[in-house]
Protein backbone atom coordinates (compact mmCIF):
# COMPACT_ATOMS: atom_id res chain seq x y z
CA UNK A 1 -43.44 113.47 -52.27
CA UNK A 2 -47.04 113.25 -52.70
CA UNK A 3 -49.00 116.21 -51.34
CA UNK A 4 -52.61 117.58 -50.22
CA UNK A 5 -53.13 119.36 -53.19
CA UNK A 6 -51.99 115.88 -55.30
CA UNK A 7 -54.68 114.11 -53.52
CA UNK A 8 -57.25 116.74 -53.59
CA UNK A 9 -57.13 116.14 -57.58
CA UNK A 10 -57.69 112.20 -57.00
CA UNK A 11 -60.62 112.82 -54.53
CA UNK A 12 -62.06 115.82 -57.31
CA UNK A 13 -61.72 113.60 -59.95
CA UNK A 14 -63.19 110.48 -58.26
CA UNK A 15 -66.23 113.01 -57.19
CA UNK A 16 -66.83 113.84 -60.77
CA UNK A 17 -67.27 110.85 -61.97
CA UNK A 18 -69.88 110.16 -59.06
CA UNK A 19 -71.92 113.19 -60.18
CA UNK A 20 -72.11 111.98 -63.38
CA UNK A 21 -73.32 108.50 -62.89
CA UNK A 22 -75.57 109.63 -59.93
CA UNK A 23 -77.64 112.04 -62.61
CA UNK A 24 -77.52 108.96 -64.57
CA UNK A 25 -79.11 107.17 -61.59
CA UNK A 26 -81.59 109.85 -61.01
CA UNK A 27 -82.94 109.61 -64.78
CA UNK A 28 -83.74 106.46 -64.23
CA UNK A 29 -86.66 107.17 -61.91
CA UNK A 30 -89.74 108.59 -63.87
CA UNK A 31 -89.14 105.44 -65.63
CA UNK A 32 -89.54 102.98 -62.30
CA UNK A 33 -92.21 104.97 -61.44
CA UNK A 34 -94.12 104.22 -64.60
CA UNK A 35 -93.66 100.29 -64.59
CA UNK A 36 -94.74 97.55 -62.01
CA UNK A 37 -92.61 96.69 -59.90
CA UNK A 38 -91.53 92.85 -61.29
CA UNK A 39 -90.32 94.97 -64.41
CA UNK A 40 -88.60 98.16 -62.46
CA UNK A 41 -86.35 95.51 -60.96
CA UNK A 42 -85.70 93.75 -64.23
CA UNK A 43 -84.87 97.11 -65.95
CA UNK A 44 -82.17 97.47 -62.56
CA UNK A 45 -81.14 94.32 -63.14
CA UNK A 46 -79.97 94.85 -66.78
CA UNK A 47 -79.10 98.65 -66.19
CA UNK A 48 -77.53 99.05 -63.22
CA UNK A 49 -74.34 96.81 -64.04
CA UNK A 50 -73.82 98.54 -67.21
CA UNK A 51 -73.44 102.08 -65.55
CA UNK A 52 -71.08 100.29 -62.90
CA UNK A 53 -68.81 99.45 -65.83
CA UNK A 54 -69.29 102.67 -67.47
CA UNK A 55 -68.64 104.90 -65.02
CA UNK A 56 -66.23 102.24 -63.19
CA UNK A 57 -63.62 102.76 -66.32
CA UNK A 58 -63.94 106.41 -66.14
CA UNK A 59 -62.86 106.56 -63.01
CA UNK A 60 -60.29 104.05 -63.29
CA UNK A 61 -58.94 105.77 -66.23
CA UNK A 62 -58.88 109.02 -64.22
CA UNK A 63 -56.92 107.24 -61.09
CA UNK A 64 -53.93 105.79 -64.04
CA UNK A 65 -53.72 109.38 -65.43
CA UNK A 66 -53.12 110.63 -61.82
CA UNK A 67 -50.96 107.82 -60.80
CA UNK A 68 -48.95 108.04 -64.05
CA UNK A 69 -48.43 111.33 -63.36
CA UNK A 70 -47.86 111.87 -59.74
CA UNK A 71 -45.40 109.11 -59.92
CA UNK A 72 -43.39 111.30 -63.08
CA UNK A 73 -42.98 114.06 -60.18
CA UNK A 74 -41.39 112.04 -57.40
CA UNK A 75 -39.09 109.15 -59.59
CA UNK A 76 -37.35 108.35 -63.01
CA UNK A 77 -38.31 105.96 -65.48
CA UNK A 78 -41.09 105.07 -67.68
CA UNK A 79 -44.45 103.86 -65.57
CA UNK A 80 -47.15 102.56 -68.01
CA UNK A 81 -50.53 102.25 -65.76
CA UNK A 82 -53.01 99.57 -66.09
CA UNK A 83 -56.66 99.84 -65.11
CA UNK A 84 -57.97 98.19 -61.95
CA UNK A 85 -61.01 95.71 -62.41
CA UNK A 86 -64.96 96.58 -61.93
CA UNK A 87 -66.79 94.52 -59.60
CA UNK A 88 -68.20 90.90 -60.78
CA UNK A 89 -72.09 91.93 -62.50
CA UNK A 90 -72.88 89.42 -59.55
CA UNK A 91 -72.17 91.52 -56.64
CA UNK A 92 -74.06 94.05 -58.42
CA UNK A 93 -77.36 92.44 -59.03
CA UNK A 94 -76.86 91.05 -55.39
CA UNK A 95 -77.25 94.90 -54.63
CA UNK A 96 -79.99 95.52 -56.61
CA UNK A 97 -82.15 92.83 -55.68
CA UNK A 98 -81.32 93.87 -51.72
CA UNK A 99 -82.82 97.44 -52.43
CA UNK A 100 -85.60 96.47 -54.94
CA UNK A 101 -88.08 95.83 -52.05
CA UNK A 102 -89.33 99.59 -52.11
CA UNK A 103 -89.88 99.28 -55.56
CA UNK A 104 -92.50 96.76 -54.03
CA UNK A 105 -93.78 98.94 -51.31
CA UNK A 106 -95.16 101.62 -53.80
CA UNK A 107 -91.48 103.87 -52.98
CA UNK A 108 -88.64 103.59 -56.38
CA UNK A 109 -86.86 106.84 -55.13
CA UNK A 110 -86.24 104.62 -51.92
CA UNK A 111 -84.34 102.18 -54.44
CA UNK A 112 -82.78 104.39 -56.03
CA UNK A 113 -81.10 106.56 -53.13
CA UNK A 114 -80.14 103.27 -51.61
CA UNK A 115 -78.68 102.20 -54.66
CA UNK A 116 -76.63 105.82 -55.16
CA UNK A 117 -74.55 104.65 -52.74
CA UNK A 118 -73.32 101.06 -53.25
CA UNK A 119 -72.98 102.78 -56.78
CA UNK A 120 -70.72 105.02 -55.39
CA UNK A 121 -68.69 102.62 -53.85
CA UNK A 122 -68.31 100.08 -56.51
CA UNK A 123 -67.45 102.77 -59.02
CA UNK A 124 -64.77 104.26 -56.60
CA UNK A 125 -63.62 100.67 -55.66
CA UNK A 126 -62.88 100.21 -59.59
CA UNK A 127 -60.70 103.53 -58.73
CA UNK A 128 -58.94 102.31 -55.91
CA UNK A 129 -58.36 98.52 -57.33
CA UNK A 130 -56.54 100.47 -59.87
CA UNK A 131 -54.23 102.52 -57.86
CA UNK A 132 -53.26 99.06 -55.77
CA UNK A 133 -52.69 97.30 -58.71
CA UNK A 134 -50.37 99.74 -60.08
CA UNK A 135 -48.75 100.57 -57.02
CA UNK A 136 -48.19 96.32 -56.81
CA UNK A 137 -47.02 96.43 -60.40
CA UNK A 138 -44.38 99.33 -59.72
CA UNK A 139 -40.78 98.32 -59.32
CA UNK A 140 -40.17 101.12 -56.68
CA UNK A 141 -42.64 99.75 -54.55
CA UNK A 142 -44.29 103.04 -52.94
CA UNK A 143 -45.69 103.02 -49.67
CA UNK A 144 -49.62 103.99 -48.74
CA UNK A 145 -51.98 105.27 -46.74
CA UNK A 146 -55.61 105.64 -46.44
CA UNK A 147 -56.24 109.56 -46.82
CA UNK A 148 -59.56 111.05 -46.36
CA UNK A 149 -61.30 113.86 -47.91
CA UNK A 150 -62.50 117.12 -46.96
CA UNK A 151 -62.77 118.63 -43.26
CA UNK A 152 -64.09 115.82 -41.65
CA UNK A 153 -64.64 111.70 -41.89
CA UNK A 154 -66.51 109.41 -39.91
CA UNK A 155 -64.81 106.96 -37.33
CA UNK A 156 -64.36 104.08 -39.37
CA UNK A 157 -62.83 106.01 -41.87
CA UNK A 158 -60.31 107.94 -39.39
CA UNK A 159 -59.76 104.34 -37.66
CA UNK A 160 -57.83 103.28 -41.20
CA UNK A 161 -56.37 106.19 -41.70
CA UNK A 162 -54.56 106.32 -38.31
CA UNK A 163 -52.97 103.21 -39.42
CA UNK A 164 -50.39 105.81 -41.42
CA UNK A 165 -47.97 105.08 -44.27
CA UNK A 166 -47.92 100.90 -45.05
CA UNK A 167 -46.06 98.91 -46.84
CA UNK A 168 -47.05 96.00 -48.92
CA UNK A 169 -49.63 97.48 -52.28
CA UNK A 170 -51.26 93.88 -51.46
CA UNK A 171 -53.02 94.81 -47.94
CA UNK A 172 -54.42 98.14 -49.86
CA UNK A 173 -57.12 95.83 -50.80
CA UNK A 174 -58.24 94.45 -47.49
CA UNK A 175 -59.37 98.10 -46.72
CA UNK A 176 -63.22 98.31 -45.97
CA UNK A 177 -64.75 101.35 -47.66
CA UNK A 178 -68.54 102.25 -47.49
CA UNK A 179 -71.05 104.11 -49.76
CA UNK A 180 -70.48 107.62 -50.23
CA UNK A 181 -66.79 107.00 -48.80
CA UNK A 182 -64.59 109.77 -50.54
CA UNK A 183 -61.42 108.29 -49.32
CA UNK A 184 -58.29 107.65 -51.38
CA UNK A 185 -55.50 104.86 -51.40
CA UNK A 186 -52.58 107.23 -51.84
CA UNK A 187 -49.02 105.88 -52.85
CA UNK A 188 -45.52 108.03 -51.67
CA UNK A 189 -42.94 107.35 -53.22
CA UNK A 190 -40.21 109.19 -50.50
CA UNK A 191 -38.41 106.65 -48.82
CA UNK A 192 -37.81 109.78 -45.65
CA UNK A 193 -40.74 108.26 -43.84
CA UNK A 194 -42.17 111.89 -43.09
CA UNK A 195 -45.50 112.34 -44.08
CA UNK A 196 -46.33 115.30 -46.41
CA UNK A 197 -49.83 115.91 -46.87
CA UNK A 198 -51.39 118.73 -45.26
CA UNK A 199 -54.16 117.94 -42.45
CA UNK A 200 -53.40 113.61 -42.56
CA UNK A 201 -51.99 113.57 -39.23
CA UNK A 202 -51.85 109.48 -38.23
CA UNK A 203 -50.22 109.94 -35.16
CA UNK A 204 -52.93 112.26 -33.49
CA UNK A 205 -55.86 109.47 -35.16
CA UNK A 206 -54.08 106.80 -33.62
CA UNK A 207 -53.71 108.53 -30.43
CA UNK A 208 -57.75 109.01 -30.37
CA UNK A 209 -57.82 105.34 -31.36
CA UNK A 210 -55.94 104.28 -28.69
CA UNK A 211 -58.17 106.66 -26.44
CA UNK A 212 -61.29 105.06 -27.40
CA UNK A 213 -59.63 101.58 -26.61
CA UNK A 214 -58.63 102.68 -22.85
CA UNK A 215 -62.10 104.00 -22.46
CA UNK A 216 -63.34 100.70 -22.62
CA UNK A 217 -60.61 98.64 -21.14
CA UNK A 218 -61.84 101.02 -17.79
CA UNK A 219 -65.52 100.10 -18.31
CA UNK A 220 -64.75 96.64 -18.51
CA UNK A 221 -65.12 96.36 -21.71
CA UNK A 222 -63.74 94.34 -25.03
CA UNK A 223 -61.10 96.61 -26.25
CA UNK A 224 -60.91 95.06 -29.39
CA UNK A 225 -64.58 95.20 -30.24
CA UNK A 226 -64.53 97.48 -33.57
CA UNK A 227 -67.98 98.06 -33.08
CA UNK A 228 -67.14 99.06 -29.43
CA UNK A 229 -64.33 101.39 -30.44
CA UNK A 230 -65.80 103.47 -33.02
CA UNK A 231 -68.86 104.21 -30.72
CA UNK A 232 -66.63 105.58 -28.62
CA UNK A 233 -64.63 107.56 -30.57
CA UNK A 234 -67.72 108.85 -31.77
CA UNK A 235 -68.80 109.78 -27.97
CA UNK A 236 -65.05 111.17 -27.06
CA UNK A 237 -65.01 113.01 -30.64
CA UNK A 238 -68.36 113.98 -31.68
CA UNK A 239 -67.47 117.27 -33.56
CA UNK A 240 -64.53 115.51 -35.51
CA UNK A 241 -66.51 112.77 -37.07
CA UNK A 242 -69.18 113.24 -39.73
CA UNK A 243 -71.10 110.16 -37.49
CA UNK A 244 -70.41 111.84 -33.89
CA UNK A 245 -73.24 110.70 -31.56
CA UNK A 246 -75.91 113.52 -30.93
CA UNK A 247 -75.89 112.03 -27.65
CA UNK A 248 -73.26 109.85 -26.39
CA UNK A 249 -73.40 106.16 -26.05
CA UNK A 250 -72.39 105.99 -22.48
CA UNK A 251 -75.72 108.00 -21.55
CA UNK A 252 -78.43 105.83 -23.31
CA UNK A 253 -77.23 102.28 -23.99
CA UNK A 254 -76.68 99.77 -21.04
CA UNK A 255 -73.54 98.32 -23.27
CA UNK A 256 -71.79 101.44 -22.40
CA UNK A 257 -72.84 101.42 -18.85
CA UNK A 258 -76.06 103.14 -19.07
CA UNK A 259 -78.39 102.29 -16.46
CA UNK A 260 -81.57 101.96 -18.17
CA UNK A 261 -83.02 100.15 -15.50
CA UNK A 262 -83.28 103.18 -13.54
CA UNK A 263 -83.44 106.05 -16.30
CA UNK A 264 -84.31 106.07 -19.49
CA UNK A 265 -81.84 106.83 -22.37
CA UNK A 266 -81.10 110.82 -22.21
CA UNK A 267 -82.83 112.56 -25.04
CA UNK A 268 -81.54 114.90 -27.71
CA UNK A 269 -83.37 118.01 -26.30
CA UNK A 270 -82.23 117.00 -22.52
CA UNK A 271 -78.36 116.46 -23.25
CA UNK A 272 -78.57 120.32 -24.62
CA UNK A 273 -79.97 121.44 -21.89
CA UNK A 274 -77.37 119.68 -19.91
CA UNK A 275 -74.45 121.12 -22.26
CA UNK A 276 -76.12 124.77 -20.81
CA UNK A 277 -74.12 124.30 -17.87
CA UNK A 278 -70.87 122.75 -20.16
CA UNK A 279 -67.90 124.56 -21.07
CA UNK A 280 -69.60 127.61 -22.96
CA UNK A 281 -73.35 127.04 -21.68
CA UNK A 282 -75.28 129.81 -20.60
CA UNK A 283 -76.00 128.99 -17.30
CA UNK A 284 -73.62 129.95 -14.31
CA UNK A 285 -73.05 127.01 -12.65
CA UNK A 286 -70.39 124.93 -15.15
CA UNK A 287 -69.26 121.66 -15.71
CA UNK A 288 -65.60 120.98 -15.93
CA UNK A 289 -64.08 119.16 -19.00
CA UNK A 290 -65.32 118.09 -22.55
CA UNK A 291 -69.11 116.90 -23.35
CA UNK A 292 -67.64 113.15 -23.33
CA UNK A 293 -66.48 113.88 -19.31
CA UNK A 294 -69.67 115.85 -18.63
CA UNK A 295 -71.49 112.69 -20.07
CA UNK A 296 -69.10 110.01 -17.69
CA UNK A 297 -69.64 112.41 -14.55
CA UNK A 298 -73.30 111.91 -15.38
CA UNK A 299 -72.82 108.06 -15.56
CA UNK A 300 -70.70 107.90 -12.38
CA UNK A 301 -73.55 109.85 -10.58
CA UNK A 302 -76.20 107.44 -10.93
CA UNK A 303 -74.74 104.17 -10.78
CA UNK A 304 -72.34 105.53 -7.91
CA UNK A 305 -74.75 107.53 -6.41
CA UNK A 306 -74.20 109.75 -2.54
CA UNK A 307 -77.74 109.81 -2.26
CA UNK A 308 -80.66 109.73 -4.14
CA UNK A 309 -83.90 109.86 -3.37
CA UNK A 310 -87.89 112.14 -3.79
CA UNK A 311 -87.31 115.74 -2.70
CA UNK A 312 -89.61 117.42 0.31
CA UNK A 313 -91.00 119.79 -2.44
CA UNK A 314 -92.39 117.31 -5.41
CA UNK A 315 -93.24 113.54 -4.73
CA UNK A 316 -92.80 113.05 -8.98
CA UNK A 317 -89.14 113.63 -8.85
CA UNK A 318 -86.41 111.61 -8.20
CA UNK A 319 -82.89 112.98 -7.82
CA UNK A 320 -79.41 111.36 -7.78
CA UNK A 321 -76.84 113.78 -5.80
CA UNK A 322 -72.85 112.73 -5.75
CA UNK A 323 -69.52 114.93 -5.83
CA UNK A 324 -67.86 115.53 -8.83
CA UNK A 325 -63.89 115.00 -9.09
CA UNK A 326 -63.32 118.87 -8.77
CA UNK A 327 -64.75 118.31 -5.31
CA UNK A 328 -68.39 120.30 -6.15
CA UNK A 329 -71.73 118.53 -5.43
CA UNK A 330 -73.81 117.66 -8.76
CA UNK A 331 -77.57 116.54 -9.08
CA UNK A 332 -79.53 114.35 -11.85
CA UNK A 333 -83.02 114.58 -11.52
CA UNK A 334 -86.09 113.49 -13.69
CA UNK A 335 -89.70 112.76 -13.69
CA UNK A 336 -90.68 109.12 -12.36
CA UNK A 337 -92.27 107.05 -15.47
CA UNK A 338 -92.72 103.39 -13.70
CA UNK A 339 -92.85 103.01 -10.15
CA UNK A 340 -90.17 100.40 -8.43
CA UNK A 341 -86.95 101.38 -5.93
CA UNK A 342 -85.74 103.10 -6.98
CA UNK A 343 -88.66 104.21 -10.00
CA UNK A 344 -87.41 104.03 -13.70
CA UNK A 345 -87.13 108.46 -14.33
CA UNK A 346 -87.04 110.50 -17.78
CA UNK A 347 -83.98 112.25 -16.83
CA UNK A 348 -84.71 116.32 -17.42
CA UNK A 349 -81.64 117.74 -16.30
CA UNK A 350 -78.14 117.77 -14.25
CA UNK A 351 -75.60 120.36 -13.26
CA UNK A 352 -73.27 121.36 -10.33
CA UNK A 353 -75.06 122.63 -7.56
CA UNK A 354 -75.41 126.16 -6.43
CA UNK A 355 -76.83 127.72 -3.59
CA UNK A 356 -79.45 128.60 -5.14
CA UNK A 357 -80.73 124.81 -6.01
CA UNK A 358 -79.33 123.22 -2.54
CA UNK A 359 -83.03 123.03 -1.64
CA UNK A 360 -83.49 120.05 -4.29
CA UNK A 361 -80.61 118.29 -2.22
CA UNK A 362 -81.33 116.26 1.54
């Protein structure tokens, strides 16, 4: 069985080999700075590719070792590993040529932290391509999954790991990866079906998946948008993904049902004023539920509004009052920016209402 501490060596070996072609990388910019920029991009050009391959074939070398030897461990017989292929020179001039432009614009270390990461990822892919082909060229045919590293991933990255243990070494290769993606492609030999590494849990990413997709199957949305979906795991999940939204989706963008035609998209500094009166806040009077229902209870209150209207006490406000599902009244109130009926506000705060702050309500 292949385990966490089995991958953990593929991912520390894979990050090694990054360090050492990203100091490479970083050399290389005294030097840019130094030349105009026609010749900074030649010198790219003509370098670039050969550190690709370099550090490509390190890596690769490092992912046969591993496979070689992980595969001694669960199954009998002699495995010789070949090395998976670096990435046509091509692609990678492609990639230079894409991020030169700041070279242009008086700003190399631009190019060259753009370039650190499609480095990244071509040197990893060289990694990967060689645990596929292996795993296509071994007679016990393992099965894999897409594991990722460390604490936390982003969404994308969780969205093809949910998909679990596969079969078929062929699809491995039709898996998107992006820069600075520390994800493996991790063969198991065990035929149980159980699932042995520590903290990959498929089930519980599909079920967030899945989640995601219902969210916007109820808002009327395309379900099997990708784009769509990750967003919203990314407002359901924020704290799980390395990308969570600051501020959810579903508060600022009219794709997601934001109103923007009556308020504005709600600010970083507002939403954590909000989250005062969320589960944990300071404030007394608290929400119910997780910062993703705080955020849809929000929503639901202004385009589903009770009332709304200009308090008695300040003609420069305009409040939307409804009832939340726990039966308590809740108010959204901002500053008007652009007169119309009802005026476009800068949202500044909502909560459940107290006695204390009836007075702001008809």
């Amino acid at each position: 069985m292949t385990t966490r501490d089995q991958v953990d060596r593929l991912a520390t070996a894979q990050a090694k080999v990054y360090r050492m072609v990203k100091r490479r990388l970083d050399s290389l910019l005294p030097r840019l700075q130094s030349l105009p920029p026609d010749q900074a991009r030649d010198l790219l050009l003509a370098v670039i590719p050969v550190l690709v391959e370099e550090h490509g074939n390190l890596a690769a070398t490092a992912a046969a070792e591993w496979y070689e030897e992980t595969r001694a461990q669960q199954v009998t017989g002699t495995f010789r590993s070949r090395l998976g292929a670096n990435p046509p020179t091509n692609d990678i001039q492609r990639t230079v040529r894409r991020t030169a432009g700041h070279l242009f614009t008086g700003d190399p270390a631009a190019t060259i932290g753009a370039l650190a990461g499609a480095v990244q990822r071509y040197v990893a892919g060289t990694a990967r391509d060689t645990i596929r082909r292996n795993m296509l060229n071994d007679p016990t045919k393992p099965r894999w999954a897409v594991i990722p590293s460390g604490a936390k991933t982003c969404a994308f990255c969780e969205m093809l790991a949910s998909r679990g243990w596969q079969k078929g070494a062929a699809e491995a290769g039709a898996a998107g990866f992006h820069d600075h993606c520390d994800c493996q492609i991790v063969p198991e030999w065990d035929k149980s079906g159980r699932n042995h590494v520590e903290g990959y849990d498929p089930d519980q990413m599909y079920e967030r998946y899945s989640a995601a997709r219902a969210e916007l199957e109820a808002d009327g949305l395309d379900s099997g948008d990708t784009r769509l979906i990750l967003a919203r795991m990314r407002d359901m999940y924020p704290d799980r993904y390395t990308d969570g939204h600051a501020v959810p989706l579903i508060l600022r963008d009219p794709v997601h049902g934001w109103p923007d035609d009556r308020v504005l998209p709600v600010t970083p500094r507002t939403w954590e004023h909000i989250l005062e009166h969320g589960p944990g806040g300071s404030k007394e009077d608290q929400f119910n539920g997780t910062r993703y229902e705080i955020a849809k209870d929000i929503r639901r209150g202004i385009t589903e509004p009770q009332w709304q209207g200009t308090p008695e006490w300040r003609d420069d406000v305009y409040n939307y009052h409804w009832r939340l599902p726990d039966g308590r009244e809740a108010l959204a109130g901002g500053i008007a920016v652009k007169e119309g009926d009802p005026p476009v506000i800068r949202l500044l705060t909502a909560y459940p209402v107290s006695d204390r702050s009836r007075r702001m309500l008809p």
